[in-house]
Protein backbone atom coordinates (compact mmCIF):
# COMPACT_ATOMS: atom_id res chain seq x y z
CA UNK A 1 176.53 61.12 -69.37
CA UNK A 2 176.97 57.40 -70.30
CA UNK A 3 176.60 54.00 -68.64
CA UNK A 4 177.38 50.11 -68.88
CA UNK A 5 175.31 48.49 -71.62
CA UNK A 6 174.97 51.90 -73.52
CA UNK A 7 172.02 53.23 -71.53
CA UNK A 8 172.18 56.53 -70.10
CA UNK A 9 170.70 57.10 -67.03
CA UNK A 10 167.04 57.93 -66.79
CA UNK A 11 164.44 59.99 -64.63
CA UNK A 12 162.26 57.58 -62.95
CA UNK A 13 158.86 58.76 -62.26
CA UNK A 14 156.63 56.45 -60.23
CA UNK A 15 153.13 56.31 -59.41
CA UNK A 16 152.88 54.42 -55.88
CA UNK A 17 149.46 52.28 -56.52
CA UNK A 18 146.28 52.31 -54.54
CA UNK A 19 145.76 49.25 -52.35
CA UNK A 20 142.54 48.86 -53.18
CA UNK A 21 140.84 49.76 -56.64
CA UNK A 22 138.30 48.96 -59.34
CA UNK A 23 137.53 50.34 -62.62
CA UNK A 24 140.65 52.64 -62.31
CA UNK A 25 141.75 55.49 -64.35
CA UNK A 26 144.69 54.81 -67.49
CA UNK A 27 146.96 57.04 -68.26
CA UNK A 28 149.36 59.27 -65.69
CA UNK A 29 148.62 62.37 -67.29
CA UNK A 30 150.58 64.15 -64.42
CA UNK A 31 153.47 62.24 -64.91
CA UNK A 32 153.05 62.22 -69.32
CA UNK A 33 153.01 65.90 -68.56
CA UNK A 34 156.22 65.93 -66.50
CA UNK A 35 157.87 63.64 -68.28
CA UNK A 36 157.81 64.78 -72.05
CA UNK A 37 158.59 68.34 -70.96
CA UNK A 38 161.89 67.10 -69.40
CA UNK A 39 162.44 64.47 -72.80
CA UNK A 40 161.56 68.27 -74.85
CA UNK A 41 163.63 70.27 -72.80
CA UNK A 42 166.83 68.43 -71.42
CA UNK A 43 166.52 65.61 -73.54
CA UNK A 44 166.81 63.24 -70.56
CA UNK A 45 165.43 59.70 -70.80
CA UNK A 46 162.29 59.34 -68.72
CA UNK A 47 160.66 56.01 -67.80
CA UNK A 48 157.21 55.76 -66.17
CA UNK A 49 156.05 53.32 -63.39
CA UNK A 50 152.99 53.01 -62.44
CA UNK A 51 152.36 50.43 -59.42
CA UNK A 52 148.83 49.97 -59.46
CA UNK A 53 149.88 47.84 -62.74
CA UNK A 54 152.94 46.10 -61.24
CA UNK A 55 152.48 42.64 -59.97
CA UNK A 56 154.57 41.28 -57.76
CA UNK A 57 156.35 41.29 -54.23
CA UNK A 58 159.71 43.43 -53.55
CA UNK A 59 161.70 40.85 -55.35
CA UNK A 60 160.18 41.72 -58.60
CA UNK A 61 160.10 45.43 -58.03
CA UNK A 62 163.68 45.32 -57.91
CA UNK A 63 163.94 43.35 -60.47
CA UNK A 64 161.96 45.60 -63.01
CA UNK A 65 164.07 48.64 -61.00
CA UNK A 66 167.41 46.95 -62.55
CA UNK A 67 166.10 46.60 -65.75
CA UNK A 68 164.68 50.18 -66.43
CA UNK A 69 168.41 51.56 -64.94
CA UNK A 70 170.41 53.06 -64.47
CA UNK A 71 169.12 56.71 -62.85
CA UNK A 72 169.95 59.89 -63.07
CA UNK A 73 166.79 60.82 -60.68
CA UNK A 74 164.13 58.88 -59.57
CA UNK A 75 160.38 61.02 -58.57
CA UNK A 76 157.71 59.49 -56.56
CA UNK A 77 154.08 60.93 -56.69
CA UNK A 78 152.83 61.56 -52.84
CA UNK A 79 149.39 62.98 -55.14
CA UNK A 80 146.76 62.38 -52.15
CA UNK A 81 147.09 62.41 -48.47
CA UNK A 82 146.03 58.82 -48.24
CA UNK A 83 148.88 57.90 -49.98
CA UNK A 84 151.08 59.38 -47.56
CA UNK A 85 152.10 56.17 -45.48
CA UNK A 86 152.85 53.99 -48.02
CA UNK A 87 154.95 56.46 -50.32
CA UNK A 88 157.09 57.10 -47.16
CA UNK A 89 157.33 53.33 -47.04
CA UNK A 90 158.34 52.74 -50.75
CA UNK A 91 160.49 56.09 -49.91
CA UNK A 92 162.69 54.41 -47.87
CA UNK A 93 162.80 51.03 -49.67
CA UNK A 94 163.89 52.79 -52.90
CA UNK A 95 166.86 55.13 -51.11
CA UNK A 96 168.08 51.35 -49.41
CA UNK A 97 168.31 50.07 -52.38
CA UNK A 98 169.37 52.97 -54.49
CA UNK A 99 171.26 55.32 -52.02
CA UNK A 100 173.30 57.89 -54.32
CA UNK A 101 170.26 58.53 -56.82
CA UNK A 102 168.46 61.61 -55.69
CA UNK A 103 164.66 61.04 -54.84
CA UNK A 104 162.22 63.64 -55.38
CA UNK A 105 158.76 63.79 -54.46
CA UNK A 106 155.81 65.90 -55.24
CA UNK A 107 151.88 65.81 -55.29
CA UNK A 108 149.09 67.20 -53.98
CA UNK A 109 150.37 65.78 -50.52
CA UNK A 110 153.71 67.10 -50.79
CA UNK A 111 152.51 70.31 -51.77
CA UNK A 112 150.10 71.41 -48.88
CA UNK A 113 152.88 70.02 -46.48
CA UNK A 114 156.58 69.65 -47.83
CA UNK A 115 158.00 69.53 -44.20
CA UNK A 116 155.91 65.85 -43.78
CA UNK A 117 157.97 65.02 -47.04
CA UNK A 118 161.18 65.89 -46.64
CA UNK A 119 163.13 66.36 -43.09
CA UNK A 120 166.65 65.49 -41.22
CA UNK A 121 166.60 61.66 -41.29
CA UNK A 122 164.08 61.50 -44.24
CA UNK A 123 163.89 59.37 -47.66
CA UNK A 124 163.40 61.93 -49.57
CA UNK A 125 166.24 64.65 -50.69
CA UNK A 126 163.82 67.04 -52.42
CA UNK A 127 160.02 67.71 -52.94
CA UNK A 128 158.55 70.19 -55.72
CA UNK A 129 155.50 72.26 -54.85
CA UNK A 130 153.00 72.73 -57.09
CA UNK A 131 153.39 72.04 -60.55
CA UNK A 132 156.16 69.39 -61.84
CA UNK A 133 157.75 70.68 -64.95
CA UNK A 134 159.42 73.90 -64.05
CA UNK A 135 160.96 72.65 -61.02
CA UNK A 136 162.32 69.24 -62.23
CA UNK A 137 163.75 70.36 -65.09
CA UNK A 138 165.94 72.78 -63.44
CA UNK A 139 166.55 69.85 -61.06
CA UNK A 140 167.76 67.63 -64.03
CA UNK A 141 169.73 70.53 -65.82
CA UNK A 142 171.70 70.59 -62.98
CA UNK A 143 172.17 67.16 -62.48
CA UNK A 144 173.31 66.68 -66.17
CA UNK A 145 175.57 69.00 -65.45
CA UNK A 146 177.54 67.47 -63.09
CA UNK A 147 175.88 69.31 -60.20
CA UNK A 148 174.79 67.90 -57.23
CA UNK A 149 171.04 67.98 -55.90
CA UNK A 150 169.66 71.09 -54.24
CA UNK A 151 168.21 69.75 -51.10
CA UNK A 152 164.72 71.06 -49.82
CA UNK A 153 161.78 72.41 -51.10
CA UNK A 154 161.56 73.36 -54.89
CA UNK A 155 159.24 75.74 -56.30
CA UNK A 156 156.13 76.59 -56.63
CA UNK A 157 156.23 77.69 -60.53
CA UNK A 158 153.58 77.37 -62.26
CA UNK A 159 153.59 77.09 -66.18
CA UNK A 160 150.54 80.39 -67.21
CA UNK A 161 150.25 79.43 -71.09
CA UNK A 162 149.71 75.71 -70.73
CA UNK A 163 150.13 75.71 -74.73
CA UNK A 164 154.01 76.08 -73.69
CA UNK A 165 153.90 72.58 -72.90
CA UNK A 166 154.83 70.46 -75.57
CA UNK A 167 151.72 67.42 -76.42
CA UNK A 168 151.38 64.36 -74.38
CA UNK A 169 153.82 61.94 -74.75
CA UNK A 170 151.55 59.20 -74.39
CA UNK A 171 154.44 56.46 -75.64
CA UNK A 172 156.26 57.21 -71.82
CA UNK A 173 153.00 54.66 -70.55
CA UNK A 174 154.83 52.14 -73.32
CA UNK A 175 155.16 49.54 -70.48
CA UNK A 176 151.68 49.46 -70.45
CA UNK A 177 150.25 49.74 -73.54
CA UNK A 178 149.46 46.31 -74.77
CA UNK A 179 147.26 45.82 -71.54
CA UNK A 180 145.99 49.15 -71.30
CA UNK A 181 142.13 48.40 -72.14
CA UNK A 182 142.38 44.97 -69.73
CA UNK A 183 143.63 47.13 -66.96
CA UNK A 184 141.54 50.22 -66.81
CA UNK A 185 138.28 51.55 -68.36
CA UNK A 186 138.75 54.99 -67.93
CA UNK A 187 141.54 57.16 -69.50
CA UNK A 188 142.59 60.83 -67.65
CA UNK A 189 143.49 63.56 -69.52
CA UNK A 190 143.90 66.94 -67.81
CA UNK A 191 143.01 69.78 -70.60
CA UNK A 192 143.36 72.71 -68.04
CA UNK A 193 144.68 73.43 -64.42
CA UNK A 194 143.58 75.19 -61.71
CA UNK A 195 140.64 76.93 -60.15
CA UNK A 196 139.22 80.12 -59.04
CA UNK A 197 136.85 79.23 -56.58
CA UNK A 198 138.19 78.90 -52.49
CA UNK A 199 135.55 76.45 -51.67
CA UNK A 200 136.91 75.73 -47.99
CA UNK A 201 136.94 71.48 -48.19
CA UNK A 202 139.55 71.55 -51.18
CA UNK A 203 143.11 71.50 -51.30
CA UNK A 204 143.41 71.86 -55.23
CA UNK A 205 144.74 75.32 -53.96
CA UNK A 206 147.80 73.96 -52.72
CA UNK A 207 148.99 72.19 -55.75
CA UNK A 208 147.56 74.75 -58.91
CA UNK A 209 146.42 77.68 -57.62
CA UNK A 210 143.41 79.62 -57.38
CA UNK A 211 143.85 80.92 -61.07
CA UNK A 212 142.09 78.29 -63.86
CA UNK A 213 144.30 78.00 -66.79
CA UNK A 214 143.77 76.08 -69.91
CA UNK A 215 145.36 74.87 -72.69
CA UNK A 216 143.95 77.09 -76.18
CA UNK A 217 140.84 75.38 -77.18
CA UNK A 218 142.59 74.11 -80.30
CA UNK A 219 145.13 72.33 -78.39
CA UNK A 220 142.34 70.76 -76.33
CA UNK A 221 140.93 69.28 -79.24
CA UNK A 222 144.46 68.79 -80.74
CA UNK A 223 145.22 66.82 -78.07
CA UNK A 224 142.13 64.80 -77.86
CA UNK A 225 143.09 63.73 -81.50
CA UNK A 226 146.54 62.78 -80.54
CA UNK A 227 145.01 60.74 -78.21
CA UNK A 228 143.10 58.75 -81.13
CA UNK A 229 146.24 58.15 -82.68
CA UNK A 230 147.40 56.22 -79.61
CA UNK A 231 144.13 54.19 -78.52
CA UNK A 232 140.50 53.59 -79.88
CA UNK A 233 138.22 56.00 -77.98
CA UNK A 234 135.38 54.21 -78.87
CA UNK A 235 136.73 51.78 -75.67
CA UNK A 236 137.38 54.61 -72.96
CA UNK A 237 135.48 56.54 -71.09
CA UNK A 238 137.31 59.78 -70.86
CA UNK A 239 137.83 61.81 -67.65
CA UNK A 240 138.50 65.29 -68.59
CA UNK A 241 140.43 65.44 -65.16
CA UNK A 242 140.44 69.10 -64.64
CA UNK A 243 139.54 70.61 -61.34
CA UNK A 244 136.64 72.70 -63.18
CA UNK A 245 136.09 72.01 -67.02
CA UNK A 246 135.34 74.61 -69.48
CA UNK A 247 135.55 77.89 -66.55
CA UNK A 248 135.80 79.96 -69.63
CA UNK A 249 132.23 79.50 -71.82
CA UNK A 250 133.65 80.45 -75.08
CA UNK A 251 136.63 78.12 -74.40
CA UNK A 252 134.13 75.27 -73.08
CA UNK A 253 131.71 76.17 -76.61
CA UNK A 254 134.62 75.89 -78.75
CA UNK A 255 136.33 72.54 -77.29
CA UNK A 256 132.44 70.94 -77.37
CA UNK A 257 132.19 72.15 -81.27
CA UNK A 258 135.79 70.53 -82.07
CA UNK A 259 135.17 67.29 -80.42
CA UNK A 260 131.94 66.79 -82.47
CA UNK A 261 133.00 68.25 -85.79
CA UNK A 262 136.32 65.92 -84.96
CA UNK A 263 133.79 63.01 -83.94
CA UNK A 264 136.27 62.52 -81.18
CA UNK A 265 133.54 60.42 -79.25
CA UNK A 266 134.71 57.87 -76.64
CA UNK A 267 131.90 55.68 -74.75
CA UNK A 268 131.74 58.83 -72.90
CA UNK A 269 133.44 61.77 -71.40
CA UNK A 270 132.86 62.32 -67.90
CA UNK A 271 134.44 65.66 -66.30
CA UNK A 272 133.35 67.78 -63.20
CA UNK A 273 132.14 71.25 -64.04
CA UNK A 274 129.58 74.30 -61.98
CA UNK A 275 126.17 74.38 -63.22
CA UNK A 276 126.12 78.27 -62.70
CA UNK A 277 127.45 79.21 -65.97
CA UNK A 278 125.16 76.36 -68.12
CA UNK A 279 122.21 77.50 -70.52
CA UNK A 280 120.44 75.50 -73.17
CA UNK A 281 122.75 75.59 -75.73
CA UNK A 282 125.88 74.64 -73.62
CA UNK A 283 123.80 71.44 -72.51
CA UNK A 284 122.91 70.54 -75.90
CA UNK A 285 126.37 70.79 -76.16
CA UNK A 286 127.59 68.62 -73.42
CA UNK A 287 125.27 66.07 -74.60
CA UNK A 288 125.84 65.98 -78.06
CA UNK A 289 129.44 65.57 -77.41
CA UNK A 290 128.57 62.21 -75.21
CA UNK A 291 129.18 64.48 -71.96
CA UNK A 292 128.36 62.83 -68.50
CA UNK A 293 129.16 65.87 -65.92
CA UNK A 294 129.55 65.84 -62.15
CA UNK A 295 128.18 68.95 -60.30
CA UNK A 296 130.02 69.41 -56.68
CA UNK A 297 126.64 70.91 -55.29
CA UNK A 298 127.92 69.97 -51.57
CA UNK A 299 124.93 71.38 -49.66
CA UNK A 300 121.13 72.27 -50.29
CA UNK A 301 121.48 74.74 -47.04
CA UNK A 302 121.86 78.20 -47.94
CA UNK A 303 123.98 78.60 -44.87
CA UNK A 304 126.18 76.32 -45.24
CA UNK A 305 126.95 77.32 -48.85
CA UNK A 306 128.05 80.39 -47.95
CA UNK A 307 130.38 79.17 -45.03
CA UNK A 308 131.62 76.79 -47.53
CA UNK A 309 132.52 79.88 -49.74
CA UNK A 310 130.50 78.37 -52.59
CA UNK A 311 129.19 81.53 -54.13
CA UNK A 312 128.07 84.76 -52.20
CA UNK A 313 123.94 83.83 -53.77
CA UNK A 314 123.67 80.66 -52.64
CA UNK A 315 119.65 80.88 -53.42
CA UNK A 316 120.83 81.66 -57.68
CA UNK A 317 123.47 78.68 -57.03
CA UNK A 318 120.87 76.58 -55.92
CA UNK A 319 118.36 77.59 -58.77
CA UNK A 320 121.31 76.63 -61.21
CA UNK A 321 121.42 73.03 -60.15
CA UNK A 322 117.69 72.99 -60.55
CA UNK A 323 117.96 74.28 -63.91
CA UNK A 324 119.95 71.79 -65.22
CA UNK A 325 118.10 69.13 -63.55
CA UNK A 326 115.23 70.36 -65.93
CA UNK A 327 117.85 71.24 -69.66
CA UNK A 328 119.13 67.89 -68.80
CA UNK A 329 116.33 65.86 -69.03
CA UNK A 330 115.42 68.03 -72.60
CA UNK A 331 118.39 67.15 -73.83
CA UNK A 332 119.23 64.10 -73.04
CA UNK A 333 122.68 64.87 -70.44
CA UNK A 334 123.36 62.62 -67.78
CA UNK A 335 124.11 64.29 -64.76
CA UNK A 336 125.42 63.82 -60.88
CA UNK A 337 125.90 66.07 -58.23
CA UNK A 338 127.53 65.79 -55.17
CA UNK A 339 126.62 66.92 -51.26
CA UNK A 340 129.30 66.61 -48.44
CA UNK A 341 127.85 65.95 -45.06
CA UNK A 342 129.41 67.48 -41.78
CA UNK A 343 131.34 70.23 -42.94
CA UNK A 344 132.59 72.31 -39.89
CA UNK A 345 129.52 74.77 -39.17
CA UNK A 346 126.71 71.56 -39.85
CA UNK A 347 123.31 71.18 -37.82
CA UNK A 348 120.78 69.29 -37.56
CA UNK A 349 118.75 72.28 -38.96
CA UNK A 350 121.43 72.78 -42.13
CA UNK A 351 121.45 68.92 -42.93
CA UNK A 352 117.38 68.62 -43.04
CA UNK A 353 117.69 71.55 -45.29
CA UNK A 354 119.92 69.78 -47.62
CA UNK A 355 117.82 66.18 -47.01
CA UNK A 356 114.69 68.66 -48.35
CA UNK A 357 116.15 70.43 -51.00
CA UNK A 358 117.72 67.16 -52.66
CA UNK A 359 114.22 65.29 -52.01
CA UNK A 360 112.64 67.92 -54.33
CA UNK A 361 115.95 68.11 -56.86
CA UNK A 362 115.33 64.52 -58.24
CA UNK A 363 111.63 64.23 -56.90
CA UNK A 364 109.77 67.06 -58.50
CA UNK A 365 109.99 65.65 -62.02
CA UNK A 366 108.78 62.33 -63.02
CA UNK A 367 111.59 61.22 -64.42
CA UNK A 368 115.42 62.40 -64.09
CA UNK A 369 118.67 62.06 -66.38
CA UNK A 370 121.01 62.64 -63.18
CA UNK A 371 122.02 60.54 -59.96
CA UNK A 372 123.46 61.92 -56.22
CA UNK A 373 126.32 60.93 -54.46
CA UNK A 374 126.84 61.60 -50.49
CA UNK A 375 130.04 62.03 -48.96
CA UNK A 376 130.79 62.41 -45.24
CA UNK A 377 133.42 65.75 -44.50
CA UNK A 378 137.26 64.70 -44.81
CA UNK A 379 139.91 67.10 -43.50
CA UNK A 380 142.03 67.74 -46.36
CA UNK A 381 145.72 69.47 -45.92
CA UNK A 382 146.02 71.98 -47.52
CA UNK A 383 142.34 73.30 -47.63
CA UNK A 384 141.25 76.18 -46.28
CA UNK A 385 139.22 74.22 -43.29
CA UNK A 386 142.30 72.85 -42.24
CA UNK A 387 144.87 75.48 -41.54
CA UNK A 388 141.87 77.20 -39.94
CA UNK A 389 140.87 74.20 -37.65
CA UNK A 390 140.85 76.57 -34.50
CA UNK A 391 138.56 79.26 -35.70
CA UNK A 392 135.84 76.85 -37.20
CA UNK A 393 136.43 74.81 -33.64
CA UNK A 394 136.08 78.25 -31.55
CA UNK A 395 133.08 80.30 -33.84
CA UNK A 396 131.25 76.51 -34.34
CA UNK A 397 132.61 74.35 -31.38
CA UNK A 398 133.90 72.10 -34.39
CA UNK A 399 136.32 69.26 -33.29
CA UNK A 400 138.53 67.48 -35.20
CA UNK A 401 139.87 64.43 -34.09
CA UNK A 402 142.78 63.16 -35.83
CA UNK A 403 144.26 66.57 -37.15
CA UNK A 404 147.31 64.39 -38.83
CA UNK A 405 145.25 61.33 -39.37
CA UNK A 406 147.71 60.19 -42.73
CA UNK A 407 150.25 59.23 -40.51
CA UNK A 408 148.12 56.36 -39.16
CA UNK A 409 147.66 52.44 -41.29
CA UNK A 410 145.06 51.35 -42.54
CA UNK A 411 142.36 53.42 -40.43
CA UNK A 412 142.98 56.74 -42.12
CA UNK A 413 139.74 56.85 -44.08
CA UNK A 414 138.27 56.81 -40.78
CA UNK A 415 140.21 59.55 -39.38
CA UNK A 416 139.64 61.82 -41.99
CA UNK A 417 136.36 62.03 -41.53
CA UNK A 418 136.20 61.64 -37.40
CA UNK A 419 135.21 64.98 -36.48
CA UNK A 420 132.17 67.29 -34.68
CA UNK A 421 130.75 69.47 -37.45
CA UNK A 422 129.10 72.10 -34.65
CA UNK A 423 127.90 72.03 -31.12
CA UNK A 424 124.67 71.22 -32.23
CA UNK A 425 126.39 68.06 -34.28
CA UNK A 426 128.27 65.64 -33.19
CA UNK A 427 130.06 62.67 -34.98
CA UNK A 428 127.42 60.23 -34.37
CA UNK A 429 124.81 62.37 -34.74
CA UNK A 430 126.23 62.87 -38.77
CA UNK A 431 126.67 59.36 -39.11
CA UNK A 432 123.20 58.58 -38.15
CA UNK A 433 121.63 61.88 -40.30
CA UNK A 434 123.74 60.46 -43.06
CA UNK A 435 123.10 56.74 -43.04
C-alpha cells in the first residue's frame, strides 16, 4: 500500500497527555511495546505521539497530524479512568478530522469497560482488551490486506513468554529524543506484566491478568543495556513499571546480579514490589543495585487486610513490613510504603489501628531509611470493589457516591474518592481521620 509523497500509511499510536503534571515519566513503554511488535511482525510504519510533550492548540495538532500522514490506523491510549473524558474528546476531534481511518482504543480504561469506549454513535470503531500486540496486529494484517475493520471489542490475548516480544524499539519516541532529559526525569520500562494477588482496590486485573509474567532474567538485563545504548542512565531515574517487580526470587536475584555486574546504574531505580518475600540478602541486593522500592502496605488493621484480600496472615504480612523497616536501615535501602484510607469495610476502630501501627513502623527506631504516603480510597473500574459495590454497601452499609464519576469534568478526582467506607464511617468522618 502506497501514498502521495512516497509515504505509506502509518499506525498512529497516541498518548492523550495529563492536564496537569510534574516530574513525569519518559518513555511510552506500552506503546514501544505495541509498536515494534507490529514494525517486527507486519512491517507497518508506526509513529508515536505523545501529548503531554505536544505544545500547542488544535491548529498545531493538526498540523503535526498532516505531517506524520497518511494512516493506515490511528490508536489512542484510554490507560486510566481519569483520562476517560478527555480521550472521548480528542476521540471525536480525530474521527472529524480523519473520518475513514479506523480508530482504536485500548488501556486500562478501555479494558475494565469496553462498552464506555465504543457504542452506536461513538468515536471509536474498535477497542482491544487487555494486552496491545496480539490484537492490533491482527487488526493491521487485515487492514493491509485490503480488509476492512472488525468493529467491536478485540481480544483479550495475552502474550505468556514475554521473551516472544521482540526488544524495545526505543527509536519509535524519535520525536522526542533530543528533549527527552528537559522533559522528564524519570524513564518507564515495564520488565514483566501482571500479578497474582486480587487485592480488591486494583484494576491491574482487568488489563494483565492475575498471572505475573516476566520477561527471562537475561532479557531484563538485556534490555536494560539496550536502554544504555539509547540514553545515559546516569541522568534517569528508572521506574521498573511493573505491577509487582521481581514475584519470582530467583528471577528478582538474578536481574539484581546482572544490573550490578553490568553497572547498569541510573540515579536510581525505583519499582513497587511486596516485602513478604525480602530477606537480607535480597535487600543488600536492592540496595546495591541503587534500588528505591515502594511497598503497597495499604492498612496496619489486621481486619481490613484481610477484607482487602492482602494475604490470608495479615499479622506475618505486617511483621514483613517491619522487617524491612529494620534490613533497610542495615543496608542502606530507601524505602516507602503506602496505606489507603476508607476502603469499603473502614472504622473508626480499623483506621486508629492503622494510625498505631504506622506510629510504631517509622517511630520505634531512631532513625529510618523509608518515608509513608496516604491515599484516600478511589473506586477503580475494573477492581474487584467495584463490580461488587452492592455487597460491600449491603454486608458494610458502604456508599458510593458517584459510581461512574469519569464521566464528569474536572471534579472527578473528587468523585472517585466520595464515598462511606462503613456505617460506622462516613465521608467526613475519613476526611477528618485522614487530614
Amino acid at each position: 500500500m502506497s501514498a502521495a509523497g512516497g509515504r505509506t500509511p502509518a499506525v498512529l499510536l497516541i498518548s492523550p497527555g495529563i492536564i496537569k503534571w510534574t516530574d513525569m515519566d519518559f518513555g511510552l513503554p506500552h506503546l514501544v511495546s505495541v509498536g515494534g511488535y507490529l514494525r517486527a511482525h507486519t512491517g507497518v510504519r508506526v509513529e508515536l505521539l505523545d501529548l503531554n510533550y505536544e505544545g500547542g492548540d488544535h491548529k498545531q495538532l493538526l498540523e503535526t497530524l498532516a505531517r506524520l500522514g497518511p494512516y493506515l490506523m490511528i490508536g489512542l491510549s484510554c490507560y486510566s479512568s481519569f483520562d476517560y473524558m478527555r480521550v472521548m474528546t480528542l476521540a471525536r476531534f480525530l474521527k472529524r478530522h480523519y473520518p475513514d481511518v479506523p480508530l482504536v482504543t485500548g488501556g486500562y480504561h478501555a479494558s475494565a469497560l469496553p462498552g464506555d469506549v465504543v457504542y452506536e454513535g461513538g468515536p471509536f470503531d474498535a477497542v482491544v482488551v487487555g494486552e496491545g500486540e496480539r490484537p492490533m496486529r491482527r487488526i493491521v494484517e487485515q487492514l493491509l490486506g485490503g480488509g476492512a475493520l472488525t468493529p467491536g471489542v478485540h481480544g483479550p490475548d495475552q502474550i505468556e513468554d514475554l521473551d516472544e516480544l521482540p526488544p524495545y524499539q526505543w527509536e519509535l519516541l524519535g520525536r522526542y529524543w533530543p528533549r527527552a532529559k528537559a522533559i522528564g526525569r524519570k524513564f518507564q520500562i515495564y520488565l514483566a506484566r501482571g500479578c497474582p494477588y486480587h487485592c480488591t482496590f486494583c484494576m491491574e486485573r482487568a488489563k494483565s491478568g492475575y498471572k505475573w509474567r516476566a520477561y527471562t532474567a537475561e532479557r531484563a538485563v538485556d534490555e536494560l543495556r539496550r536502554l544504555s545504548t539509547f540514553t545515559d542512565l546516569g541522568h534517569w531515574v528508572i521506574n521498573v513499571a511493573d505491577p509487582l517487580f521481581g514475584f519470582n526470587r530467583r528471577w528478582r536475584r538474578t536481574v539484581l546480579e546482572g544490573i550490578i555486574r553490568h553497572e547498569l546504574f541510573p540515579r536510581q531505580y525505583w519499582t513497587l514490589t511486596r516485602s513478604d518475600d525480602l530477606v537480607d540478602d535480597d535487600v543488600a541486593l536492592l540496595a546495591k543495585a541503587r534500588f528505591s522500592i515502594g511497598i503497597g502496605l495499604e492498612s496496619g488493621s489486621p481486619e481490613m487486610l484481610v477484607r482487602m484480600q492482602k494475604g490470608n496472615k495479615p499479622e506475618q504480612y505486617l511483621e514483613a513490613i517491619q522487617r524491612l523497616a529494620r534490613l533497610s536501615l542495615k543496608h542502606g535501602l530507601n524505602w516507602a510504603t503506602n496505606i489507603i484510607i476508607g476502603h469499603p469495610g473502614e472504622t473508626p476502630e480499623t483506621l486508629r489501628e492503622t494510625r498505631d501501627f504506622m506510629r510504631r513502623l517509622f517511630t520505634s527506631a531512631g532513625e529510618t531509611c523509608g518515608w509513608l504516603s496516604i491515599d484516600p480510597f478511589r473506586l477503580y473500574p475494573g477492581a474487584q470493589v467495584h463490580e461488587t459495590m452492592q455487597t460491600w454497601s449491603a454486608e458494610h452499609g458502604a456508599r458510593f457516591y458517584h459510581p461512574r464519576w469519569w464521566t464528569r469534568w474536572y471534579d472527578g478526582p473528587f468523585r472517585a474518592e466520595h464515598i462511606d467506607p462503613s456505617r460506622a464511617l462516613d465521608f467526613e468522618g475519613r476526611v477528618r481521620f485522614m487530614y
